[in-house]
Protein backbone atom coordinates (compact mmCIF):
# COMPACT_ATOMS: atom_id res chain seq x y z
CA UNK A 1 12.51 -10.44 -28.92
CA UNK A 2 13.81 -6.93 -28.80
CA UNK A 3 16.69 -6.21 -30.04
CA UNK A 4 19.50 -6.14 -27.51
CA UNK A 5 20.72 -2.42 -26.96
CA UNK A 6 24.20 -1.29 -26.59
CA UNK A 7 26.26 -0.42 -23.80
CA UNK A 8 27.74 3.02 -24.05
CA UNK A 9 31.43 2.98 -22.96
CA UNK A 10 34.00 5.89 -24.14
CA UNK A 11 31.28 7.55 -25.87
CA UNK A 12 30.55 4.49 -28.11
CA UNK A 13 28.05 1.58 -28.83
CA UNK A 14 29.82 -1.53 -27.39
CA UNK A 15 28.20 -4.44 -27.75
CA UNK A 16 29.35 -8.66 -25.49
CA UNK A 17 29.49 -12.06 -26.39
CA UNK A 18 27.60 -12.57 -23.83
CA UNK A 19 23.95 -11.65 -22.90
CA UNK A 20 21.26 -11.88 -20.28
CA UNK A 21 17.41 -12.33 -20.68
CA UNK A 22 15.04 -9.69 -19.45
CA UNK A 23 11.45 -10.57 -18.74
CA UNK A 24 8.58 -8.75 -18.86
CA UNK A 25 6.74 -9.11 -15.39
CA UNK A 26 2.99 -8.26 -17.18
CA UNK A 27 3.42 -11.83 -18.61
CA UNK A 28 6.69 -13.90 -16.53
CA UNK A 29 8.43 -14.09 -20.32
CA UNK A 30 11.70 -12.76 -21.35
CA UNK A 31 10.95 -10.12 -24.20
CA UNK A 32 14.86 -8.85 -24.54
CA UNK A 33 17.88 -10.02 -23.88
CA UNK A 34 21.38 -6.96 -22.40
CA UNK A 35 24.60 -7.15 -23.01
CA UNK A 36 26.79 -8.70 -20.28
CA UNK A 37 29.44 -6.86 -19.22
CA UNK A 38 33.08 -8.38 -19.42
CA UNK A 39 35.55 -7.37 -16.87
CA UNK A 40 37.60 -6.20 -19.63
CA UNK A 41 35.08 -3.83 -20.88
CA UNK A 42 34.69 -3.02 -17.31
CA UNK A 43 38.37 -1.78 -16.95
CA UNK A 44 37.37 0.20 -20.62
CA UNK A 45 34.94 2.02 -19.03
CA UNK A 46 36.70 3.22 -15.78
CA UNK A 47 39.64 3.65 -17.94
CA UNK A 48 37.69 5.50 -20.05
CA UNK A 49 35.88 7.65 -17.48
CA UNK A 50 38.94 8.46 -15.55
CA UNK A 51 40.80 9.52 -18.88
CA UNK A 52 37.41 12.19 -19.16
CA UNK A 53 38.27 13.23 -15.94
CA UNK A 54 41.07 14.85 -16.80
CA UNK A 55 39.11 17.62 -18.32
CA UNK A 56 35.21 17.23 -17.85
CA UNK A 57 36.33 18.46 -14.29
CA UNK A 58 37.95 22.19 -15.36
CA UNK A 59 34.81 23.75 -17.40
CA UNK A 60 32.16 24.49 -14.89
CA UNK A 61 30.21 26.81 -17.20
CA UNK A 62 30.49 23.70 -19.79
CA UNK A 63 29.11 20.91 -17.29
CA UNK A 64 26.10 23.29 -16.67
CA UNK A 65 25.44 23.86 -20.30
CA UNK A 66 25.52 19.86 -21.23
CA UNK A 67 23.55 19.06 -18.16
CA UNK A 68 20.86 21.02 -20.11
CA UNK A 69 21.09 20.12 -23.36
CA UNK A 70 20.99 16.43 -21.84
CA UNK A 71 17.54 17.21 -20.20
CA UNK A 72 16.60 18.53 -23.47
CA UNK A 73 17.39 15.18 -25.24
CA UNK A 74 16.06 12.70 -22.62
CA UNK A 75 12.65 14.66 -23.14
CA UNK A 76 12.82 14.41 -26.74
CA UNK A 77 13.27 10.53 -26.08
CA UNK A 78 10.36 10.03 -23.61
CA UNK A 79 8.37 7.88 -26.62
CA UNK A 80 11.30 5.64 -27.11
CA UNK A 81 12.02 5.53 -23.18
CA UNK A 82 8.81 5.28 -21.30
CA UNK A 83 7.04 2.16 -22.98
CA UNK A 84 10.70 0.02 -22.72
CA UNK A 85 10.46 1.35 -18.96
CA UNK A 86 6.66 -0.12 -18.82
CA UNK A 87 7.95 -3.27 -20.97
CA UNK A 88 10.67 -3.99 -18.01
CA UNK A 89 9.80 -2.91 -14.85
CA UNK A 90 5.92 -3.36 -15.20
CA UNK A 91 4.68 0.33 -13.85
CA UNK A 92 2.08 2.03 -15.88
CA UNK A 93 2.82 3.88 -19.17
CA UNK A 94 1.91 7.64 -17.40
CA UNK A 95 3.94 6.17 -14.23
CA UNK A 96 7.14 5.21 -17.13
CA UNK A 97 6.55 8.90 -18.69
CA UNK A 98 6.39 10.96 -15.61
CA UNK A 99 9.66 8.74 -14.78
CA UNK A 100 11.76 10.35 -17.98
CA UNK A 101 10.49 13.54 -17.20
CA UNK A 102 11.87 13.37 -13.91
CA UNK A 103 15.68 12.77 -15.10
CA UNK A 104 15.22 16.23 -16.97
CA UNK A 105 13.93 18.09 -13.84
CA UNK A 106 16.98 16.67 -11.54
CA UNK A 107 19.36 17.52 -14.80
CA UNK A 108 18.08 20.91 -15.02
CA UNK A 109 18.29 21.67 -10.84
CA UNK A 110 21.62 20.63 -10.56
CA UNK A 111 22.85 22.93 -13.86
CA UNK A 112 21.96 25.52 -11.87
CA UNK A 113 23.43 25.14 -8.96
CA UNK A 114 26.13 26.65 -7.35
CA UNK A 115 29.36 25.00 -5.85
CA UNK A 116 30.26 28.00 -3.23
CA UNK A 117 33.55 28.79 -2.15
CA UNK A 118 33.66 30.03 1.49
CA UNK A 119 36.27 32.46 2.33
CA UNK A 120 37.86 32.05 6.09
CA UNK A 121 40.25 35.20 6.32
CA UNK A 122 40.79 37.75 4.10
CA UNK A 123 43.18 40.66 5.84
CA UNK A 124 46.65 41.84 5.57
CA UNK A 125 47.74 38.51 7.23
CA UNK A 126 46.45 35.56 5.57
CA UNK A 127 43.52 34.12 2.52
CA UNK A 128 41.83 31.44 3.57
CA UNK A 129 39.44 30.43 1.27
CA UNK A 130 37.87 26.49 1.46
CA UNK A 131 36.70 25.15 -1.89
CA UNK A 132 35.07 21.97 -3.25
CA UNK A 133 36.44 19.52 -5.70
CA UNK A 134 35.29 16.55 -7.64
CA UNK A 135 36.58 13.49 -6.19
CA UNK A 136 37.14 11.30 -9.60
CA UNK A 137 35.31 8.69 -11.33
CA UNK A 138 32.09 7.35 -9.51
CA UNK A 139 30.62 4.06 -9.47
CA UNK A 140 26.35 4.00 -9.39
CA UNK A 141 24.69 1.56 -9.23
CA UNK A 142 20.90 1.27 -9.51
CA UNK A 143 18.01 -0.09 -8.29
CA UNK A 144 15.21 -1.70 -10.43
CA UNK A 145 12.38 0.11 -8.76
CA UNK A 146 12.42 3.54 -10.68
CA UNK A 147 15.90 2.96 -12.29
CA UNK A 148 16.03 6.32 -14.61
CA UNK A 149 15.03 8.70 -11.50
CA UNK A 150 17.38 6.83 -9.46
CA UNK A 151 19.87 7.03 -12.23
CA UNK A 152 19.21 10.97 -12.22
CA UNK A 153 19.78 11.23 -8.03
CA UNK A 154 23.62 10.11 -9.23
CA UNK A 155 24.17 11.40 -12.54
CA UNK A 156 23.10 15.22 -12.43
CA UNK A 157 25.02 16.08 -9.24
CA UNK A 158 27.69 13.62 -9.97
CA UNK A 159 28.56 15.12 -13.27
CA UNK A 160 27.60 18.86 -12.49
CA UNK A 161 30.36 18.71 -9.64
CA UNK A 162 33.08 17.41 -11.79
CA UNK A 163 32.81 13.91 -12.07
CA UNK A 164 32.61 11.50 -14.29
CA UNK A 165 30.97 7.93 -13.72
CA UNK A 166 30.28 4.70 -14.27
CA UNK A 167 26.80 3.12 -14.19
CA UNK A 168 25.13 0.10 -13.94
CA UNK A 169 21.68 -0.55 -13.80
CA UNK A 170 19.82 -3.63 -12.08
CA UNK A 171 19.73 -6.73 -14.33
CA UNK A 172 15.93 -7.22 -13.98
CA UNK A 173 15.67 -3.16 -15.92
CA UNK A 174 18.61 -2.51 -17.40
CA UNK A 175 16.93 -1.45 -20.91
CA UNK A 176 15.71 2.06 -19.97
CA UNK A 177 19.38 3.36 -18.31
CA UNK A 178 20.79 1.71 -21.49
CA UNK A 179 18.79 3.33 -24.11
CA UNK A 180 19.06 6.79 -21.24
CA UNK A 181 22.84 6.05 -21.73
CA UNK A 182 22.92 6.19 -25.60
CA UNK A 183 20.55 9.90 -25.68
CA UNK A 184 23.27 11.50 -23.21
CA UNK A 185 25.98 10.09 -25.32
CA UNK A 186 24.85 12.28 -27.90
CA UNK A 187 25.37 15.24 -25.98
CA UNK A 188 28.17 14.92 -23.11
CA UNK A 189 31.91 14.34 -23.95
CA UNK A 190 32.95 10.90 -24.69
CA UNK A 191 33.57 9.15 -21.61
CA UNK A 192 32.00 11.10 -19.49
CA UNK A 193 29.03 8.58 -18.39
CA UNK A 194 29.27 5.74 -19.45
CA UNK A 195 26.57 3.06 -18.64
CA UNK A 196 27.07 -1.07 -18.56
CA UNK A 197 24.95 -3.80 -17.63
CA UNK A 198 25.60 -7.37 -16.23
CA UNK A 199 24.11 -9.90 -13.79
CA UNK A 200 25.28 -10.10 -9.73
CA UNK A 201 29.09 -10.04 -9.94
CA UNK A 202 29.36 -7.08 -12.29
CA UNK A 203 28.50 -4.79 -8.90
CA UNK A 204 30.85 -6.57 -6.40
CA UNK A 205 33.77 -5.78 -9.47
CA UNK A 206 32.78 -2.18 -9.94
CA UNK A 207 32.65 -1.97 -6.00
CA UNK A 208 36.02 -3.28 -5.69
CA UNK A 209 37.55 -1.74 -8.78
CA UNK A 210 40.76 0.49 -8.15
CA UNK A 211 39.81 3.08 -10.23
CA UNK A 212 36.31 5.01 -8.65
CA UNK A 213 36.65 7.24 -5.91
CA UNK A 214 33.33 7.18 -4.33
CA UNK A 215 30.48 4.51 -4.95
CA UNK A 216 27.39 5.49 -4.81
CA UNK A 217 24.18 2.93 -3.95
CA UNK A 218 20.85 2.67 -3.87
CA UNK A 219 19.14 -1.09 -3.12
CA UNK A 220 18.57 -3.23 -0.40
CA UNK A 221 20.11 -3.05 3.06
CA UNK A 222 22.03 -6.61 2.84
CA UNK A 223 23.63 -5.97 -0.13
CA UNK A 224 24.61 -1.98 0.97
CA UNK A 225 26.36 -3.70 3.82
CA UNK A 226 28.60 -5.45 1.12
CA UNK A 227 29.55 -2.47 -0.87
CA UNK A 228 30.14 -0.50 2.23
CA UNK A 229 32.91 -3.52 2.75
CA UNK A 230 33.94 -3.48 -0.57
CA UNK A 231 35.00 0.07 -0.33
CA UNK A 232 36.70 0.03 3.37
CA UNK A 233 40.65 -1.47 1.89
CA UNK A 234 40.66 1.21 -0.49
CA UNK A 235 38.63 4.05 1.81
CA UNK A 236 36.49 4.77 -1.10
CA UNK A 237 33.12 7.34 -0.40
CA UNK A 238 30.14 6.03 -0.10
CA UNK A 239 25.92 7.41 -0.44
CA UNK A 240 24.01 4.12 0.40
CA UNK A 241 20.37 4.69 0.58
CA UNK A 242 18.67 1.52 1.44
CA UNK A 243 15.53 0.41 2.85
CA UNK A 244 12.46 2.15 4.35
CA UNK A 245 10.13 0.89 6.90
CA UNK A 246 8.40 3.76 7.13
CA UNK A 247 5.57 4.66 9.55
CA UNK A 248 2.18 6.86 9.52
CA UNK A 249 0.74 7.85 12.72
CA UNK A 250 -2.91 9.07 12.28
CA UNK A 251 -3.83 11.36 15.00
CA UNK A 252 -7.60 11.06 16.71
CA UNK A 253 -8.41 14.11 14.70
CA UNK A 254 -7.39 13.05 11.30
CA UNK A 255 -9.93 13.42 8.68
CA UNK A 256 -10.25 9.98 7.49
CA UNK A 257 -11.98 10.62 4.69
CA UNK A 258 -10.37 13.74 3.25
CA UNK A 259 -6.63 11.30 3.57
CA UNK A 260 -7.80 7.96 2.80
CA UNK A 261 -7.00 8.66 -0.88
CA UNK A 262 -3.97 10.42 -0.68
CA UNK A 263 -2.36 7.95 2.52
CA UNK A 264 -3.57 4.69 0.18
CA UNK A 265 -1.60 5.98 -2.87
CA UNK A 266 1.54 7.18 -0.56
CA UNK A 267 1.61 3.18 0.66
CA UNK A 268 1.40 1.65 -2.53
CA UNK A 269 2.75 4.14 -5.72
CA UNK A 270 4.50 2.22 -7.80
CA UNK A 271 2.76 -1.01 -6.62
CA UNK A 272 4.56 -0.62 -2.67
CA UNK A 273 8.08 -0.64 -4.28
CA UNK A 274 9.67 2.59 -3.14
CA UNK A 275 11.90 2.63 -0.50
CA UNK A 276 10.08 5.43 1.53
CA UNK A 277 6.43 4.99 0.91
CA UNK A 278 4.22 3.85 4.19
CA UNK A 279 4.44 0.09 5.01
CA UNK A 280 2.64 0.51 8.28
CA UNK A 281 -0.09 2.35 9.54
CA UNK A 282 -0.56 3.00 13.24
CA UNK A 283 -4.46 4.26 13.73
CA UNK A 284 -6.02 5.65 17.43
CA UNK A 285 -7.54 2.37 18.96
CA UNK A 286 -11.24 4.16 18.20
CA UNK A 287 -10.76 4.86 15.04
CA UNK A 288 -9.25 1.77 14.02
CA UNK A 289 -12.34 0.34 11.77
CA UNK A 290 -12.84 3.75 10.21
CA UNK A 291 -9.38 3.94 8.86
CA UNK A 292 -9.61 0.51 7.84
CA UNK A 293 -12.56 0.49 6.34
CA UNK A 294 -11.42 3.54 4.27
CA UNK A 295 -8.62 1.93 3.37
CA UNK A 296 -9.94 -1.07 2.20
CA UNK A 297 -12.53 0.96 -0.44
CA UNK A 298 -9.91 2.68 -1.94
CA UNK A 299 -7.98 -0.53 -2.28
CA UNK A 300 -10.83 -2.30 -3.45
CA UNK A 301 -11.60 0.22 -6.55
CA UNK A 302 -7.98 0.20 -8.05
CA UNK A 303 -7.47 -2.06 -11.50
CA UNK A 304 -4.54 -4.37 -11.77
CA UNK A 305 -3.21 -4.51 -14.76
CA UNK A 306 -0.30 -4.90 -17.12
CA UNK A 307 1.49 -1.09 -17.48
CA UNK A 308 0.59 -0.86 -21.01
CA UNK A 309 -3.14 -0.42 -20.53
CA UNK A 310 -4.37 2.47 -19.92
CA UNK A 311 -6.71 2.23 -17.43
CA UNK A 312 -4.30 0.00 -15.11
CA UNK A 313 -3.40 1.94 -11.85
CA UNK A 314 -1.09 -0.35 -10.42
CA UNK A 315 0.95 -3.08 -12.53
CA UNK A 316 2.84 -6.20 -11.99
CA UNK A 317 5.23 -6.66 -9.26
CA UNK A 318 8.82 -6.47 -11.05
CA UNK A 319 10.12 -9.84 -10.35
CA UNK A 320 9.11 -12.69 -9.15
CA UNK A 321 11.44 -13.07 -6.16
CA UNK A 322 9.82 -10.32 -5.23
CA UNK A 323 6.00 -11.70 -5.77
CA UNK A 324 7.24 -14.73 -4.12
CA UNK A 325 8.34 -12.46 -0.84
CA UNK A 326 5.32 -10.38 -0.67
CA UNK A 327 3.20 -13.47 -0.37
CA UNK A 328 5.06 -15.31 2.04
CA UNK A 329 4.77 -12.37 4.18
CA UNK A 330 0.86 -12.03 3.50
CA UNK A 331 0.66 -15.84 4.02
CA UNK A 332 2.53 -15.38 7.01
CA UNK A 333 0.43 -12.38 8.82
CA UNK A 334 -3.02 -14.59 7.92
CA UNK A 335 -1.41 -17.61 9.33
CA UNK A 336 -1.32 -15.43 12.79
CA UNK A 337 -4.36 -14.08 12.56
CA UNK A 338 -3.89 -11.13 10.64
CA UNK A 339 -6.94 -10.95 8.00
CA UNK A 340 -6.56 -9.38 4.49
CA UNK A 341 -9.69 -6.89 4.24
CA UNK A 342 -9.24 -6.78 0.38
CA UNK A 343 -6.64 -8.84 -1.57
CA UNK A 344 -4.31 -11.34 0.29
CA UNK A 345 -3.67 -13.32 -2.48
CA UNK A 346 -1.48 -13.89 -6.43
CA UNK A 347 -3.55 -12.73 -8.64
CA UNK A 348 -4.42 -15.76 -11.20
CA UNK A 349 -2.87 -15.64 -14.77
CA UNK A 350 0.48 -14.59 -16.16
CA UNK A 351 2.87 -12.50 -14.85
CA UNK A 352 3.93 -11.17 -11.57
CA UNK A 353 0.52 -9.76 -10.18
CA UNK A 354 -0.60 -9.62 -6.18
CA UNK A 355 -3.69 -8.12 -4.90
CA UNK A 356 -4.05 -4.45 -3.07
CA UNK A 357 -3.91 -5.94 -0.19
CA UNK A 358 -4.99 -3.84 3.80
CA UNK A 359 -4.25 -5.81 6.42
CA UNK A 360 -6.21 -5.60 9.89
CA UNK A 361 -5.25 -7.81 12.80
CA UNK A 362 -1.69 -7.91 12.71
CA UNK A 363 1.10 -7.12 15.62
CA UNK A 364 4.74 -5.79 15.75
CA UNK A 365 6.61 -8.91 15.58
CA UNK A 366 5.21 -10.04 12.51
CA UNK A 367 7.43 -9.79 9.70
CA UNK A 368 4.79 -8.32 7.69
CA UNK A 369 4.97 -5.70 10.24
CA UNK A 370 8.62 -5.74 11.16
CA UNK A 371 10.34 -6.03 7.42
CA UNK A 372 10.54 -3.95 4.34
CA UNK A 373 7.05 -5.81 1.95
CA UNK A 374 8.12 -3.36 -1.03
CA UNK A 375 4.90 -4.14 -2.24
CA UNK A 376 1.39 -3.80 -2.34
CA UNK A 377 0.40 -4.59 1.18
CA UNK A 378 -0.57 -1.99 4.14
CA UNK A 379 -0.91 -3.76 7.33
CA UNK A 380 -3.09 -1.42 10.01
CA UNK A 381 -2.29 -1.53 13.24
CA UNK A 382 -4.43 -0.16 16.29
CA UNK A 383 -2.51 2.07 19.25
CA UNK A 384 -4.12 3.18 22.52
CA UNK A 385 -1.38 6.50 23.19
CA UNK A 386 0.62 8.67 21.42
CA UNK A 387 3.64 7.76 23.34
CA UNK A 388 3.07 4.48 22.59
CA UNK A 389 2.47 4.85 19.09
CA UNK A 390 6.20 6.74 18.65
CA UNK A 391 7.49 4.43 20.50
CA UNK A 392 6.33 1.26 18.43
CA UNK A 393 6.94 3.65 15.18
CA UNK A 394 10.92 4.15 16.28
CA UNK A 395 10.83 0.97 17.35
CA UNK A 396 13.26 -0.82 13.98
CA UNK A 397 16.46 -0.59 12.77
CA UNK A 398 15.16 1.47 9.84
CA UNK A 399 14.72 5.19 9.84
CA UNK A 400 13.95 6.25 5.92
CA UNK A 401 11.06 8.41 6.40
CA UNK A 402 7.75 8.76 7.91
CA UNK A 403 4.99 10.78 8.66
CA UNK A 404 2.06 12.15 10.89
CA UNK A 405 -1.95 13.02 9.90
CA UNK A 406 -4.14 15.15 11.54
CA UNK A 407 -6.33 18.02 11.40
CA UNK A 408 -4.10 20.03 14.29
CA UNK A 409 -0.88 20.67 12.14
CA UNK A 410 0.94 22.23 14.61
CA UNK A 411 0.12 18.93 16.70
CA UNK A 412 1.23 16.75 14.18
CA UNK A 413 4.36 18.53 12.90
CA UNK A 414 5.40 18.15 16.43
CA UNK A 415 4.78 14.21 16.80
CA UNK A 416 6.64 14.74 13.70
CA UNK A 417 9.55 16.15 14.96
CA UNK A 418 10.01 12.81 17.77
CA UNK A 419 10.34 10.38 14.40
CA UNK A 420 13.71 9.25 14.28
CA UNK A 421 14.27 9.24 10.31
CA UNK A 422 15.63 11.04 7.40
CA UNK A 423 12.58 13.12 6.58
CA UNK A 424 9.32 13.30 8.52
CA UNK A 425 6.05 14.38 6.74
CA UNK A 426 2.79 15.97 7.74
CA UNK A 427 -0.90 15.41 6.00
CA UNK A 428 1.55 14.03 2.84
CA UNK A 429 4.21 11.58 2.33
CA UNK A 430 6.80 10.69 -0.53
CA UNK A 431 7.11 14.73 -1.13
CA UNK A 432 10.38 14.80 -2.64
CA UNK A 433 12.11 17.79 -5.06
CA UNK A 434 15.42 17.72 -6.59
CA UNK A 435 16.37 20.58 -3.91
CA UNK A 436 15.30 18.72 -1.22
CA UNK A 437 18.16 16.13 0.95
CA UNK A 438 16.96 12.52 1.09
CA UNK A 439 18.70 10.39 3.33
CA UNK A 440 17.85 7.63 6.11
CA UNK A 441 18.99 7.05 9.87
CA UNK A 442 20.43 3.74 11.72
CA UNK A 443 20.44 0.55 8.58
CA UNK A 444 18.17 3.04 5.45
CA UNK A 445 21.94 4.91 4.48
CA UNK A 446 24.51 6.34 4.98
CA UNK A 447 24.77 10.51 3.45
CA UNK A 448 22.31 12.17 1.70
CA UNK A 449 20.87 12.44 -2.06
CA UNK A 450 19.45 15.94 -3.85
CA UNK A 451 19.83 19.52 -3.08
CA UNK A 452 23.08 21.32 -2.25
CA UNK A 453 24.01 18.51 0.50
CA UNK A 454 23.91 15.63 -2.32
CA UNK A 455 25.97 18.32 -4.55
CA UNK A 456 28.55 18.34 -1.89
CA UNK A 457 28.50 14.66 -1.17
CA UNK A 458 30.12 14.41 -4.72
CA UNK A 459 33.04 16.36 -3.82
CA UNK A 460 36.27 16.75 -1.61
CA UNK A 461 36.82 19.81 0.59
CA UNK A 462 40.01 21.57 -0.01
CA UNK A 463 41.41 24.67 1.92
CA UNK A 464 43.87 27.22 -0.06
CA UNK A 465 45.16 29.17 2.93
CA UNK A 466 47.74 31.89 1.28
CA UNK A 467 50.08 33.48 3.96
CA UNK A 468 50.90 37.47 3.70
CA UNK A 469 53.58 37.34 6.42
């Protein structure tokens, strides 16, 4: 077993008396056990982070200069990082690394951004000038899908407008964020981020907690419902940013076999578990056994594998709740008359493994269709009109992200533009930059994440309006 790594609260290593196992989904067998958080070292670290408040928040020029050093660090740590990342959540070792490096890119963005003030009136009667400030401490809390960018999304704005936080990662990876929590200790002010870990009821305390200002979520769309609860008595800000059912619309001039790569590998990076890659497919009615055909070769060539082999492309599924859900909705789809082109089934052995799996024959109404997989199963579906096929593409309560193929860009940015979600795509999908706002409509969030819109989600607006009467 690994040995169990610290939590980082005040600036220190704080170890529990009680821990929780952590299991390696490449084989289904706990390799490491985390620390599980008390609430009395819970109340340490809020009390802790509020205390580093106090003056974290008055040195801009300082906040900009740790928030680079700490990029600096993490990518001095990637070989330490990346393979507990693979050991944990089960994605490939260049998947883990390209991770890591990503928490340095969104740490170096957001040190160089600017919080503007705006000035109102400036004459002989009156200054008005409106300004931003940090809010307080901020509660994070992580998903175990890509739990160090995710971390990043929260951290680098979070801390580069004047906050300080509190983080916790998901139980099923909380080694990574721990570990990222220890290399930023080194570098930030004591207090400043501090990172615990727990099972289930450690979240529902840090969302009801008295001490964070804003909470700030990323995970399913059942449990964002409970922390936007949570925070209603005590009017607490919220960034949820849930689930994705997002759609691709092929046009009838898309290039099947110039996108087939690129639209396969923007369904299932990361094995299907990102909130806003494709989980449907809506193809012209002619063109329907083209695209699935294409679809099915690509998915056909990719090796399953356990993360820390090389020549995997796609790894295990993290958990295996989540293998169990993925194949109850496959099961369900066949049972229907849906057929699985390639994969459909577990994949026999150890560990939490499922087959690239393209579905052909399915309908809305289907739950394979209808729900969130977050996992490695496309379902195709044929559509006879455009209309039609916005229609049916609008037609959920999610609205992450989406996008449109085709060869007429103009054309397709336009279909585009009648996608009601967060960010809509053309000839690419799950295009996203540090400078760039993420955010969903109707149940995928509420607020954004990234650029100068997630910057100001972090803070309060204040107006200092100075008479000259």
């Amino acid at each position: 077993m690994t040995d169990e790594i610290p939590m980082t609260i005040g600036g220190s290593a704080v170890t529990t008396a009680g821990s929780f196992e952590v299991i390696d989904p490449a084989t289904g067998v706990p390799f490491a056990t985390a620390p599980e958080c008390t609430e009395a070292q819970l109340d340490q670290a809020m009390g802790a982070a509020r205390e580093a408040f106090r003056t974290w928040k008055q040195d801009e020029a300082a906040r900009r200069e740790l928030l680079l050093a700490g990029a600096d660090a993490v990518l001095a740590a990637t070989d330490t990082i990346a393979p507990l990342l693979t050991r944990e959540q089960g994605k490939p070792l260049a998947d883990a690394r390209m991770e890591v490096r990503s928490v340095a890119l969104w740490l170096r963005h957001f040190a160089g951004l600017d919080v503007e003030d705006e000035v109102l009136q400036d004459d002989d009667k009156a200054h008005i000038r409106v300004v931003r400030r940090p809010l307080g401490v901020v509660a994070a809390i992580t998903p175990w899908n890509f739990p160090l960018s995710l971390a990043a999304w929260k951290i680098a704005p979070a801390l580069r407008a004047g906050n300080t936080m509190v983080l916790k990662p998901s139980p099923y990876t909380p080694l990574a964020t721990l570990v990222l929590g220890q290399v930023l200790a080194d570098v930030l002010p004591a207090g400043v981020l501090n990172v615990v870990s727990g099972s289930d009821p450690l979240g529902a305390l840090m969302t009801g907690h008295p001490v964070p200002r804003k909470i700030s979520f990323t995970g399913s769309v059942a449990t964002g419902k409970h922390v936007a609860a949570a925070a209603a008595p005590d009017l607490k800000r919220i960034t949820l940013e849930l689930g994705g059912n997002d759609p691709a619309i092929l046009l009838d001039d898309v290039d099947v076999e110039a996108v087939a790569e690129r639209l396969f590998w923007s369904a299932f990076r990361n094995n299907g578990q990102v909130c806003s890659a494709v989980k449907r497919i809506y193809a012209p009615e002619h063109r329907y056994d083209e695209v699935v055909e294409a679809l099915a070769a690509v998915a056909g060539s990719v090796r399953v594998g356990a993360g820390s082999d090389p020549k995997s492309r796609l790894g295990p599924l993290n958990n295996a709740p989540q293998l169990k859900r993925v194949a109850r909705l496959v099961d369900d789809a066949l049972s229907r008359g849906g057929q699985a082109v390639v994969g459909g089934a577990v994949v026999d052995g150890p560990g939490f493994f499922y087959q690239p799996t393209i579905l052909r024959g399915v309908a809305d109404g289907m739950a394979v269709v209808d729900e969130e997989q977050f996992g490695p199963v496309l379902p195709v579906l044929p559509y006879r009109s455009l209309d039609e096929a916005v229609e049916r593409a609008n037609g959920t309560h999610f609205g992450l992200s989406g996008s449109v193929w085709g060869t007429d860009a103009d054309r397709a940015a336009a279909v585009a533009d009648q996608l009601d979600c967060g960010t809509a795509w053309v000839n690419t999908h799950l295009a996203l930059r540090p400078d760039q706002p993420f955010g969903g409509a109707k149940w995928s969030g509420i607020g954004v994440e990234n650029g100068h819109w997630g910057l100001h989600s972090f803070t309060e607006v204040k107006v200092l309006h100075r008479s000259h009467a």
